[in-house]
C-alpha atoms as a PDB file:
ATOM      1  CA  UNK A   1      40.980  40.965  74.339  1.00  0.00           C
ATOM      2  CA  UNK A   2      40.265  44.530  75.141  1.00  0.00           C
ATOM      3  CA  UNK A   3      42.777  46.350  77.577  1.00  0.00           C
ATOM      4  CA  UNK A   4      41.488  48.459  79.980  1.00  0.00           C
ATOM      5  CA  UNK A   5      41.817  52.188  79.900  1.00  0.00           C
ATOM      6  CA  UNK A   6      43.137  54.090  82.719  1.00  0.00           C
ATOM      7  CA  UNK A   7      42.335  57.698  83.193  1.00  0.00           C
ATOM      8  CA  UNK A   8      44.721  60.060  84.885  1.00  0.00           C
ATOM      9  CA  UNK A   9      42.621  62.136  87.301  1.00  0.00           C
ATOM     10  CA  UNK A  10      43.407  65.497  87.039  1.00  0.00           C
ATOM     11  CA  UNK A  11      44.829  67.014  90.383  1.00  0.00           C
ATOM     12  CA  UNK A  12      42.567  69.295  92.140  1.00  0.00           C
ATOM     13  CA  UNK A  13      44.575  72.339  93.811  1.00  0.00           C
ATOM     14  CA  UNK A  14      43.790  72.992  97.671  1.00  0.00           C
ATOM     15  CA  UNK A  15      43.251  76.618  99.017  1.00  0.00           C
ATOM     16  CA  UNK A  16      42.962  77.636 102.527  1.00  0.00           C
ATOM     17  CA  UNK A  17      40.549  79.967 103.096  1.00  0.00           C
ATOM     18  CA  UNK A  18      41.746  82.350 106.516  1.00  0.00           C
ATOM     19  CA  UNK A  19      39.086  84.857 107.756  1.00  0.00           C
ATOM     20  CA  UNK A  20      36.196  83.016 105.431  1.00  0.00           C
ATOM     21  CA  UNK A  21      33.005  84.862 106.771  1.00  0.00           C
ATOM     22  CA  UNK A  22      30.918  83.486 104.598  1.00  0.00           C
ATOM     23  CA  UNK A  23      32.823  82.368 101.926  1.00  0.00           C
ATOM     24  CA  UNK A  24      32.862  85.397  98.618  1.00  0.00           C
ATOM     25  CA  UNK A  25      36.455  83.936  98.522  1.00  0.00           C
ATOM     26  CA  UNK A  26      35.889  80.751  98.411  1.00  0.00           C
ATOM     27  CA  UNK A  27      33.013  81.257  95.953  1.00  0.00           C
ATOM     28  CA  UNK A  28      35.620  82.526  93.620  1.00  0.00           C
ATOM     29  CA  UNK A  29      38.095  79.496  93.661  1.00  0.00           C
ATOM     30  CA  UNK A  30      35.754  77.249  93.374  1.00  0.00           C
ATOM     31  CA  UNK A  31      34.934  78.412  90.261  1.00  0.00           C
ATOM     32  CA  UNK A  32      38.572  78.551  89.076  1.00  0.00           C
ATOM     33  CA  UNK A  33      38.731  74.675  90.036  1.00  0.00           C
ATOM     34  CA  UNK A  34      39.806  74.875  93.676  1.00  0.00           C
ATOM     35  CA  UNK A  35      38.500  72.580  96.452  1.00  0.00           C
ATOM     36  CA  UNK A  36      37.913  75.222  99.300  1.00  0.00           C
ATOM     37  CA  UNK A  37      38.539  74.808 103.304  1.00  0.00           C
ATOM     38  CA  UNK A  38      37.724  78.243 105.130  1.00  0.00           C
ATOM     39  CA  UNK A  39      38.588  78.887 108.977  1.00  0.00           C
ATOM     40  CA  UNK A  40      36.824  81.909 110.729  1.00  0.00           C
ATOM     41  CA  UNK A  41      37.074  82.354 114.319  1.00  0.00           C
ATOM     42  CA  UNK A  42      32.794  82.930 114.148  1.00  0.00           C
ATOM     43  CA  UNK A  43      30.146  79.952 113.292  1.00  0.00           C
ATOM     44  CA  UNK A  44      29.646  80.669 109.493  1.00  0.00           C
ATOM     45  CA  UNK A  45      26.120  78.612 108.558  1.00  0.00           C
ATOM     46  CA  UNK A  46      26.147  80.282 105.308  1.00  0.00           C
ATOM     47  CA  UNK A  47      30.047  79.480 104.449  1.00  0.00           C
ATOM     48  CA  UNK A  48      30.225  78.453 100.464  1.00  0.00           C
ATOM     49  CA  UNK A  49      33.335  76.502 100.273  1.00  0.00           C
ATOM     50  CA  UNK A  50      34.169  73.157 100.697  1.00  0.00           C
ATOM     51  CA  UNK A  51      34.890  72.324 104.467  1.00  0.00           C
ATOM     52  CA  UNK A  52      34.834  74.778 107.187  1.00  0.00           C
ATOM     53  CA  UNK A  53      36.959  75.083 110.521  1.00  0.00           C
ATOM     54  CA  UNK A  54      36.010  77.260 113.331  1.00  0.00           C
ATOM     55  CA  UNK A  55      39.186  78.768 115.306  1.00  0.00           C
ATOM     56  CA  UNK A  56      41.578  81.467 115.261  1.00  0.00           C
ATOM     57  CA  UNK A  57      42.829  81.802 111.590  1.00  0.00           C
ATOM     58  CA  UNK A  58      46.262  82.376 112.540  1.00  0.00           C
ATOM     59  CA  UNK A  59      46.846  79.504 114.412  1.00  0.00           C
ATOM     60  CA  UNK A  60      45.123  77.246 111.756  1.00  0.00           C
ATOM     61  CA  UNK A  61      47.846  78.645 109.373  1.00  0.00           C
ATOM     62  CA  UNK A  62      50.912  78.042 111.511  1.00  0.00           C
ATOM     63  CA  UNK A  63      49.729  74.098 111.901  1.00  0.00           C
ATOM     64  CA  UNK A  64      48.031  73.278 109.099  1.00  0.00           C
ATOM     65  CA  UNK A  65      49.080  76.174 105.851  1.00  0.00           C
ATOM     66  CA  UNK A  66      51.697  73.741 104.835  1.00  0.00           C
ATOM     67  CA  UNK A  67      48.934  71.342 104.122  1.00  0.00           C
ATOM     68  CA  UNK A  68      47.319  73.511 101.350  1.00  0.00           C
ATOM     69  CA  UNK A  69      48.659  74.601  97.604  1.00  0.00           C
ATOM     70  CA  UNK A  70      47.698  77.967  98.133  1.00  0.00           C
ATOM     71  CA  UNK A  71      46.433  80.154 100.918  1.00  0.00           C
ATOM     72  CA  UNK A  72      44.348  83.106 100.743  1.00  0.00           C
ATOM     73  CA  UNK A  73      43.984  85.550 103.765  1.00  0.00           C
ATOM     74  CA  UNK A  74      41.386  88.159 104.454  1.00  0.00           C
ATOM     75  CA  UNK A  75      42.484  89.773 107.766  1.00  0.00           C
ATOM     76  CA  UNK A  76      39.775  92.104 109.321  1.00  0.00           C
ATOM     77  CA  UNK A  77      40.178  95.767 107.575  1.00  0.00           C
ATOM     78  CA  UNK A  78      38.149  97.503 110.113  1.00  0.00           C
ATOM     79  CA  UNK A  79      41.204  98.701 112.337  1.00  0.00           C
ATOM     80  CA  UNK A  80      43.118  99.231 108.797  1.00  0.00           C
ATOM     81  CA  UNK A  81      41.417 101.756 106.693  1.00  0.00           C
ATOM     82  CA  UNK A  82      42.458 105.220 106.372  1.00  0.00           C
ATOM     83  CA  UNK A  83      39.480 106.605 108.393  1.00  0.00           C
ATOM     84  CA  UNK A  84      40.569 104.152 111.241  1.00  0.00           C
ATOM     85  CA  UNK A  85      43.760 105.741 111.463  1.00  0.00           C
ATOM     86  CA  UNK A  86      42.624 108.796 110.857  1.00  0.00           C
ATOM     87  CA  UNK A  87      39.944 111.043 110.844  1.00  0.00           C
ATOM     88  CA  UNK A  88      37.693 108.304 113.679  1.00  0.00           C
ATOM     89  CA  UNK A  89      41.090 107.259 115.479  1.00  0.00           C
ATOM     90  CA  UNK A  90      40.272 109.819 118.292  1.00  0.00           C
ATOM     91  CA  UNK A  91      36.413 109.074 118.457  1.00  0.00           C
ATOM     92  CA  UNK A  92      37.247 105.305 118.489  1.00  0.00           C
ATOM     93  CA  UNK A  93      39.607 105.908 121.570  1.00  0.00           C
ATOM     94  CA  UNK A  94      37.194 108.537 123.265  1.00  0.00           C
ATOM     95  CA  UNK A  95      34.547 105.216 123.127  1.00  0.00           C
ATOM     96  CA  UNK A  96      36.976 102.506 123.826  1.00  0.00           C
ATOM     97  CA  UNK A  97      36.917 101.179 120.209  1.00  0.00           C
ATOM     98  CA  UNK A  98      39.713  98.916 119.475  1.00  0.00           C
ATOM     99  CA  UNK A  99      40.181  96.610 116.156  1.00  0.00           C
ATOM    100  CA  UNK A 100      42.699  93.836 116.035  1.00  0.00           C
ATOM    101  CA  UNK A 101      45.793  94.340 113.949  1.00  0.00           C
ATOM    102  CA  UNK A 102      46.138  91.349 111.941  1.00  0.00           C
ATOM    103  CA  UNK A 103      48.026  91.798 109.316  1.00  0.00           C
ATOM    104  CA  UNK A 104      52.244  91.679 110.252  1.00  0.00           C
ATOM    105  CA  UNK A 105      50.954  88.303 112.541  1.00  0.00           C
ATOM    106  CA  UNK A 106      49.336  86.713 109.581  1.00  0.00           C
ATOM    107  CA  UNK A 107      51.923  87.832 107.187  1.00  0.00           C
ATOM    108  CA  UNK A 108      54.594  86.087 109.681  1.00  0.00           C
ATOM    109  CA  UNK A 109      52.192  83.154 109.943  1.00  0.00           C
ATOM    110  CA  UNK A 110      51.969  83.118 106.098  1.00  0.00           C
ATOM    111  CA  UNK A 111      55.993  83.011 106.270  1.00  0.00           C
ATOM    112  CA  UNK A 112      56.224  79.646 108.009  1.00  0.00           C
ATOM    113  CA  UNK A 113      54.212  77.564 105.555  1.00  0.00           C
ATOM    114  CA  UNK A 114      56.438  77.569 102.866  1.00  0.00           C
ATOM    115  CA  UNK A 115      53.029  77.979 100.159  1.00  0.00           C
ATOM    116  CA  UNK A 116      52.136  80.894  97.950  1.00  0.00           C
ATOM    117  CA  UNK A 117      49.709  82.843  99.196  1.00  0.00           C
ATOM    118  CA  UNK A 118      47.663  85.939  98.515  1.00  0.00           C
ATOM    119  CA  UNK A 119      46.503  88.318 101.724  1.00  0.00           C
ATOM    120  CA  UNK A 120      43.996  91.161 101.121  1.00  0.00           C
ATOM    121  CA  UNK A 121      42.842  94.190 102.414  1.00  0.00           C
ATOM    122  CA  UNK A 122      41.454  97.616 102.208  1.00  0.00           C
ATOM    123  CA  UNK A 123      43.501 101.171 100.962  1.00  0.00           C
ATOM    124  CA  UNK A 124      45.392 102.433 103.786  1.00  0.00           C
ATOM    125  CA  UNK A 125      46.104  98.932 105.322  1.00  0.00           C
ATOM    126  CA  UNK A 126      49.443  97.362 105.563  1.00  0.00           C
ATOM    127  CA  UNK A 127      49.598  95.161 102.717  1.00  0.00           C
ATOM    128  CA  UNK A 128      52.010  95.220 100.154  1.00  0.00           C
ATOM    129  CA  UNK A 129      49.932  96.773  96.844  1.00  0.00           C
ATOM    130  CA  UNK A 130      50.875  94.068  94.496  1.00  0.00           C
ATOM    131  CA  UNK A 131      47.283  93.990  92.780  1.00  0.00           C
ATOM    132  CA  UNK A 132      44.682  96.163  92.794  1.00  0.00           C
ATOM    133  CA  UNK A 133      41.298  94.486  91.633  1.00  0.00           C
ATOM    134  CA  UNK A 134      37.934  96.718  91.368  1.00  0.00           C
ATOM    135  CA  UNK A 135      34.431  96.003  91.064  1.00  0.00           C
ATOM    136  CA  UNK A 136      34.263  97.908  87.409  1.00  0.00           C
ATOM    137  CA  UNK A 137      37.065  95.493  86.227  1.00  0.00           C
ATOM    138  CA  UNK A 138      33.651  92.841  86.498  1.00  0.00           C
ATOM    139  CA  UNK A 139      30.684  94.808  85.807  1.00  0.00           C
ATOM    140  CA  UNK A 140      29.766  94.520  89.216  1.00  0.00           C
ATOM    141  CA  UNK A 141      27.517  96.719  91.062  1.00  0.00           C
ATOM    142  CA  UNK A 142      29.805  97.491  93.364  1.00  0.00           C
ATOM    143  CA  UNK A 143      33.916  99.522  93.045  1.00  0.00           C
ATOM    144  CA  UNK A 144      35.011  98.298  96.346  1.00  0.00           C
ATOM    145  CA  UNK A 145      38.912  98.584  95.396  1.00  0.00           C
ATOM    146  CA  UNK A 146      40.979  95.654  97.138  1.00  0.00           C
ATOM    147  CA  UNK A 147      44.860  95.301  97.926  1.00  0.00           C
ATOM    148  CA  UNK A 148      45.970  92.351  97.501  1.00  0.00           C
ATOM    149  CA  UNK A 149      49.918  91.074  98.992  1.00  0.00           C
ATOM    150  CA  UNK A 150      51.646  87.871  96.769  1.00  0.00           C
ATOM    151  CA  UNK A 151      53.611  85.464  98.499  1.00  0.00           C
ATOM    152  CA  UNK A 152      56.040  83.337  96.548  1.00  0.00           C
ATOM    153  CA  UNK A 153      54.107  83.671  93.146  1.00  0.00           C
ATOM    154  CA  UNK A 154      53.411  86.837  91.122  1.00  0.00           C
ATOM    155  CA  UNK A 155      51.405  87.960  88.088  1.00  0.00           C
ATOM    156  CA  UNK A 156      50.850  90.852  85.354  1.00  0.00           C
ATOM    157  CA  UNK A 157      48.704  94.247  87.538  1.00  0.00           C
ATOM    158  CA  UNK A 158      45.452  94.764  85.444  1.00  0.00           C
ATOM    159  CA  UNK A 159      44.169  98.171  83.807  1.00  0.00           C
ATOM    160  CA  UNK A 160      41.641  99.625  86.350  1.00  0.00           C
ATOM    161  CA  UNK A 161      39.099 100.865  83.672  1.00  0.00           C
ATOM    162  CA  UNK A 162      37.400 103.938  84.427  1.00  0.00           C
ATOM    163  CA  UNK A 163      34.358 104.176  86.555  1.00  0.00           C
ATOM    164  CA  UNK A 164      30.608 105.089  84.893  1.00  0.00           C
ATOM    165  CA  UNK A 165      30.162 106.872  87.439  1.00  0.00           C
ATOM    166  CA  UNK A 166      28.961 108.030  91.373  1.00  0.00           C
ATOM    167  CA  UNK A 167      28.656 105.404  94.303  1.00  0.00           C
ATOM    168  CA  UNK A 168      25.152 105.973  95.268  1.00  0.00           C
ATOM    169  CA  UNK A 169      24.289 107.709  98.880  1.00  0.00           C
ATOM    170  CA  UNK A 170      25.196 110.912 100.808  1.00  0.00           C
ATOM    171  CA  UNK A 171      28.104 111.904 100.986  1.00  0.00           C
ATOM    172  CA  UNK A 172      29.123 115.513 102.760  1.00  0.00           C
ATOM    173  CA  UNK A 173      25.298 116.579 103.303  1.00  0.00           C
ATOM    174  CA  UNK A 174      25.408 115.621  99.404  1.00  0.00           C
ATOM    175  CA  UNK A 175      23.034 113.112  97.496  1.00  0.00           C
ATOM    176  CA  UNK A 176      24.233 111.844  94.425  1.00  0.00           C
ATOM    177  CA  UNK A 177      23.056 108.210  92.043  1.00  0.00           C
ATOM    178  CA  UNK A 178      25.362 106.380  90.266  1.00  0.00           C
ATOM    179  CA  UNK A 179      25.647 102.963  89.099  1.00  0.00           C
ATOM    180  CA  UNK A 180      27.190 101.743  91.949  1.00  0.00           C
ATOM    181  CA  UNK A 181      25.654 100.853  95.577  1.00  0.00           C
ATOM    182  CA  UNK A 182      27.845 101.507  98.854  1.00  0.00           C
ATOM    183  CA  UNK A 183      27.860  97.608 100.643  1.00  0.00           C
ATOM    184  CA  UNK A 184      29.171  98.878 103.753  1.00  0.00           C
ATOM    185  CA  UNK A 185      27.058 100.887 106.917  1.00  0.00           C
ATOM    186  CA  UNK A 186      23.123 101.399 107.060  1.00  0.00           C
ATOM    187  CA  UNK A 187      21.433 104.133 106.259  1.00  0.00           C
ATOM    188  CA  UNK A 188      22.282 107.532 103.905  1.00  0.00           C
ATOM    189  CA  UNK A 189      21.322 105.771 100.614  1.00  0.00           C
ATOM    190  CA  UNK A 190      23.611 102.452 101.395  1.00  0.00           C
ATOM    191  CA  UNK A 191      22.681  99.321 100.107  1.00  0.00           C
ATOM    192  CA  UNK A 192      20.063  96.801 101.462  1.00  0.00           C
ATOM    193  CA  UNK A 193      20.135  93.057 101.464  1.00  0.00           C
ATOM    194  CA  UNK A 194      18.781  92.116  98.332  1.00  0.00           C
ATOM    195  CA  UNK A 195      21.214  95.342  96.339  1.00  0.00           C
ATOM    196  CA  UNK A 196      24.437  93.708  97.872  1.00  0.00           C
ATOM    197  CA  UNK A 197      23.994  90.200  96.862  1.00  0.00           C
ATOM    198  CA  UNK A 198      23.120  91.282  93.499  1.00  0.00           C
ATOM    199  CA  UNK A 199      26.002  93.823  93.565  1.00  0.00           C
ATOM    200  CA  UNK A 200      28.831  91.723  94.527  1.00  0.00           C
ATOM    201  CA  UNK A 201      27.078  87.938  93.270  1.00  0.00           C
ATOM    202  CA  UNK A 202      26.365  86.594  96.203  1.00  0.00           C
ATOM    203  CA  UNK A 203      23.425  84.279  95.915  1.00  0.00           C
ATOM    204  CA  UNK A 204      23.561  81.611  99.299  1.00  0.00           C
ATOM    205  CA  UNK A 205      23.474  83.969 102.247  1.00  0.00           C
ATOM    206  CA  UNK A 206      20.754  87.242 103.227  1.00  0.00           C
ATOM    207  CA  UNK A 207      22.904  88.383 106.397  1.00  0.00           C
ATOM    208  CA  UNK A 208      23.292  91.868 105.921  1.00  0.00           C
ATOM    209  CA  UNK A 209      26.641  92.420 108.090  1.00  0.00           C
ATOM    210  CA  UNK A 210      28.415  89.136 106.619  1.00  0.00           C
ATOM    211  CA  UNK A 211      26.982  90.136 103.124  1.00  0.00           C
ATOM    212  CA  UNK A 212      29.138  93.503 103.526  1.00  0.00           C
ATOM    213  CA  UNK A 213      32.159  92.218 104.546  1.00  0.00           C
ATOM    214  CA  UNK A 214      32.405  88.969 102.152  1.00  0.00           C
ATOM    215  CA  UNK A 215      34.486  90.019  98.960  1.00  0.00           C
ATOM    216  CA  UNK A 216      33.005  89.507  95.317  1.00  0.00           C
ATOM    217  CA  UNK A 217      33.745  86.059  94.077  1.00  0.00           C
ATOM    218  CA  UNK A 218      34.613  87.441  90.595  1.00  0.00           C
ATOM    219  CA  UNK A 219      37.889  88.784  92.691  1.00  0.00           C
ATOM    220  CA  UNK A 220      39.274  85.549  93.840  1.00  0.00           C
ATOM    221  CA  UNK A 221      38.202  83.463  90.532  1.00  0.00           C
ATOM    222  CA  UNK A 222      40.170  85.803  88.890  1.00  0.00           C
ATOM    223  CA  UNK A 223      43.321  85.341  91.162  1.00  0.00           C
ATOM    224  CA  UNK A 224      42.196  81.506  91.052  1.00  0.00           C
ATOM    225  CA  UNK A 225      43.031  81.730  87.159  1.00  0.00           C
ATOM    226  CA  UNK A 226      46.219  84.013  87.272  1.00  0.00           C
ATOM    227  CA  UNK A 227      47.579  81.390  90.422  1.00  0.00           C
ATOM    228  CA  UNK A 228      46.765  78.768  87.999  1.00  0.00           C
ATOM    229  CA  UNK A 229      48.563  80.269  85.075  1.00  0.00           C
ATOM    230  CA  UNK A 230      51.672  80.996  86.869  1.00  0.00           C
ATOM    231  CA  UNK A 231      52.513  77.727  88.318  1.00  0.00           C
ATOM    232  CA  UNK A 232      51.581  75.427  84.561  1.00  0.00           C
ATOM    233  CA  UNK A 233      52.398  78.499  82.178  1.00  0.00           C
ATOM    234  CA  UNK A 234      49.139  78.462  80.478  1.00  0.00           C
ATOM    235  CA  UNK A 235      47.416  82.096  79.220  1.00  0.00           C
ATOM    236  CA  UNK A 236      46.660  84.484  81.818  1.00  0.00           C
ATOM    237  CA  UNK A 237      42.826  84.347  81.720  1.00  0.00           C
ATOM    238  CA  UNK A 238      42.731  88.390  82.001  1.00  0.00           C
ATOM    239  CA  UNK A 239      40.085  90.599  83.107  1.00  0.00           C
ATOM    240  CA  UNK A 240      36.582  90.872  82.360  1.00  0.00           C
ATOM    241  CA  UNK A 241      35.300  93.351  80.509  1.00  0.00           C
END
């Protein structure tokens, strides 16, 4: 008589996806094997992951991070970078500009759960530098260098190869090509629609504005892997050439 065979299914990591937009993040685990869930406190039609919550990222943490394996936060940078601070801090007060600062709440939100996390952001921002990935570690068409903070896991920093060359676009009353296109702003050479989802590998969504802020899912699949390697002890999957 033939016995039957049982199959062990093979567990399927959870990430929590805080300040989706449209999901570059999520893109990225779900190619390293993770089933996605993405909160954003704006309607996100275009989101890529798995399931989608909208609310106030912060307070989705605090009730529901301890539900998830992992958590990966992407608190706005506009209020972060060094120009915020610095050279357009008076301009943005002359106009009444103001831009949340998310990060020490998340980061103390992030502290409840009890689960590894990873919380990124632009140079100049308040995250703790523990990895620095770049679009030239991909062969991306974009550099946009990324900060990213670990919580309660950790992994080896990779070389930052040297860059071919200029961002393309005005800079200083000065025009220079390159190999790389500026996703950020309109106007002075930046890049359109079409050059940002082919720079960062975003193929599901043509808003311009979400486009720009969404990171490159090559980032995050990469962190997917090194999460992955750190908690079973398999290779590191390293960085692409």
């Amino acid at each position: 008589m033939t016995q039957p065979t049982f199959f062990r299914r093979p567990r399927v990591w959870r990430v929590l996806d805080a300040f989706c937009c449209i999901g570059g993040a999520a893109r990225g685990y779900q190619r390293a094997g993770f089933h996605v869930t993405g909160v954003d406190l704006r309607p996100m039609p275009d989101y890529a992951g798995d399931h989608f919550v909208q609310g106030d990222a912060i307070e989705f943490i605090r009730e529901h991070g301890h539900e998830f394996d992992f958590i990966h936060t992407s608190p706005p940078c506009q209020g972060e970078g060094a120009p915020a601070k610095g050279t357009n801090a008076a301009r943005n007060r002359a106009i009444g500009r103001q831009y949340p600062r998310l990060i020490a709440p998340t980061r103390a939100a992030l502290d409840t759960t009890g689960r590894p996390f990873v919380m990124e952001n632009v140079a100049g921002s308040g995250v703790r530098k523990d990895l620095r990935l770049c679009g030239e570690m991909f062969g991306l068409g974009v550099l946009m260098h990324r900060y990213f903070e670990l919580g309660g896991w950790t992994t080896a920093r990779p070389a930052h190869p040297a860059h071919r060359g200029y961002v393309r676009g005005w800079r200083h009353g000065v025009y220079r090509d390159g190999p790389y296109v500026a996703a950020y702003g309109k106007g002075g050479g930046k890049a359109t629609t079409e050059e940002i989802r082919w720079a960062k590998g975003i193929d599901w969504s043509t808003d311009h504005f979400n486009l720009r802020e969404a990171l490159p899912p090559a980032y995050t699949e990469w962190i997917g892997g090194a999460f992955l390697a750190s908690m079973t002890g398999a290779p590191d999957l390293g960085v692409v050439a």
